[in-house]
Protein backbone atom coordinates (compact mmCIF):
# COMPACT_ATOMS: atom_id res chain seq x y z
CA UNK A 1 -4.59 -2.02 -15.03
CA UNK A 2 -4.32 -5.28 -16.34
CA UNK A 3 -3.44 -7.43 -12.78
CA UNK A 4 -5.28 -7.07 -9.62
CA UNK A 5 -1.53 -6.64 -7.70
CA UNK A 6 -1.53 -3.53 -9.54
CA UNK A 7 -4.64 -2.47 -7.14
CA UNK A 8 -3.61 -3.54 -4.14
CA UNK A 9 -1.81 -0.74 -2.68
CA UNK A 10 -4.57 1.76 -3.63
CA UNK A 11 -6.89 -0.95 -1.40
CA UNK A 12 -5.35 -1.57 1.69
CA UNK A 13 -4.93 0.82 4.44
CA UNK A 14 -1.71 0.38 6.25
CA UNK A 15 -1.73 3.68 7.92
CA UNK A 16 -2.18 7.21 7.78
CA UNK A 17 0.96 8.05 5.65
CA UNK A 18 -0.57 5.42 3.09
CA UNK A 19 -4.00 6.89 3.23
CA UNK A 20 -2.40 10.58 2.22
CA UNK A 21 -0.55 8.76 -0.64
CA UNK A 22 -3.83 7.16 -2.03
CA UNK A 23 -5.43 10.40 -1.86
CA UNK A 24 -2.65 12.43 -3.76
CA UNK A 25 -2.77 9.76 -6.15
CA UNK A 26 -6.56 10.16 -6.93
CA UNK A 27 -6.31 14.27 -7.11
CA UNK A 28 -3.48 13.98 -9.70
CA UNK A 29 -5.41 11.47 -11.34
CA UNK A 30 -8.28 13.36 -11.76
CA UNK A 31 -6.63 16.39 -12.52
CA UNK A 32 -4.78 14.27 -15.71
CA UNK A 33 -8.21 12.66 -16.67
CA UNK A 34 -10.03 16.22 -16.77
CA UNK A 35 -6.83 17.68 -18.52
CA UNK A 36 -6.87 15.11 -20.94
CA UNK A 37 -10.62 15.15 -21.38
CA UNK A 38 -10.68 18.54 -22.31
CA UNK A 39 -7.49 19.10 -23.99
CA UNK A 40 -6.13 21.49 -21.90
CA UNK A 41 -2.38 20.98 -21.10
CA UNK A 42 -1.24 18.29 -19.31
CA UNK A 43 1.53 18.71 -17.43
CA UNK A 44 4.38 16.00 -18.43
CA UNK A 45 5.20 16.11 -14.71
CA UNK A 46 2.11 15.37 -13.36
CA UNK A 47 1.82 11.52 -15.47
CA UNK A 48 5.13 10.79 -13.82
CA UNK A 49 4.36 11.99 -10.44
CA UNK A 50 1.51 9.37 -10.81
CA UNK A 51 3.43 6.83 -12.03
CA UNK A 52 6.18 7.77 -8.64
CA UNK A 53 3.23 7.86 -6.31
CA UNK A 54 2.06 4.21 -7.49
CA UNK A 55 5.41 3.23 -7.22
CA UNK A 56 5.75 4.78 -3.61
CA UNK A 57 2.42 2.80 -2.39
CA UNK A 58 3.23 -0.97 -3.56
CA UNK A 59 6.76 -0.76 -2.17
CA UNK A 60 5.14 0.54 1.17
CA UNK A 61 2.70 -2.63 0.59
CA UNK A 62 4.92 -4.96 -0.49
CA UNK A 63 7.08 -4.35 2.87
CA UNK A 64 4.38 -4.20 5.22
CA UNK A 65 2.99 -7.63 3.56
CA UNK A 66 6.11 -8.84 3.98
CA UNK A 67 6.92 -7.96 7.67
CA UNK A 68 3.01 -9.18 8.55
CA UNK A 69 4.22 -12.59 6.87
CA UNK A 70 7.87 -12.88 8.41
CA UNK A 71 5.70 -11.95 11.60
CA UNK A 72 3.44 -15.08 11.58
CA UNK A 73 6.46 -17.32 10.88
CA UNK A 74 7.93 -16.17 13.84
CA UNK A 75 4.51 -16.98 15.68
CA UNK A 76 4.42 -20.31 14.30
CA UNK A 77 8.37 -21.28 14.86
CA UNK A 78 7.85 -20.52 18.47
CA UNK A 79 7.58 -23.65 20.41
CA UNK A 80 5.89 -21.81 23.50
CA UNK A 81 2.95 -20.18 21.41
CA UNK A 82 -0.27 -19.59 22.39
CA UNK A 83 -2.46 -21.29 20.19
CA UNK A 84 -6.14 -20.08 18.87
CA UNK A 85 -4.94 -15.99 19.37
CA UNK A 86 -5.74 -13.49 16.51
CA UNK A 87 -3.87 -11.52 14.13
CA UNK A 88 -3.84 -8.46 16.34
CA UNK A 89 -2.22 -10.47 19.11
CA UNK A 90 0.17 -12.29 16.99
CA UNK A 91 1.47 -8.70 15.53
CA UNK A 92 1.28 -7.14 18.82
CA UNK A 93 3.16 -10.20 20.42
CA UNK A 94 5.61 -10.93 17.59
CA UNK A 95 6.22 -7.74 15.55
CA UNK A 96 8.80 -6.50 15.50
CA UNK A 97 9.08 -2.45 15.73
């Protein structure tokens, strides 16, 4: 890892679906660490299905960053607001499905 971006998806919990994803990812990864540790054969596969599932989880945070983001602009563009509400009630307010 050499930026904390890289970490982020494996940090936040978005949903369920995500937390399944993070949890794959840390089997296969210690399945390749104890493979590689003890020289047994590694799989080729099994790097790249790491290297998918990584992939997988910071496009799935990168769009639900995004559509928390886009959903607080809308908040804040909207003349009629209420002011002084929380996250959960912006996102529940403003979100869009």
């Amino acid at each position: 890892m050499t930026h904390f971006a890289d970490l982020m998806p494996e940090v936040l919990f978005l949903d369920d679906a995500h937390n399944i994803l993070r949890e794959e990812l840390i089997e296969k990864r210690i399945s390749y660490k104890t493979k590689k540790y003890y020289a047994t054969h590694i799989t080729p596969s099994l790097k790249e299905e790491i290297i998918q599932t990584k992939r997988k989880m910071r496009k799935r945070a990168e769009e639900e960053i995004l559509r928390r983001v886009n959903t607080i602009h809308l908040y804040l563009l909207d003349p009629g607001r209420q002011e002084y509400i929380s996250h959960e009630q912006i996102f529940q307010t403003y979100m869009k499905a």
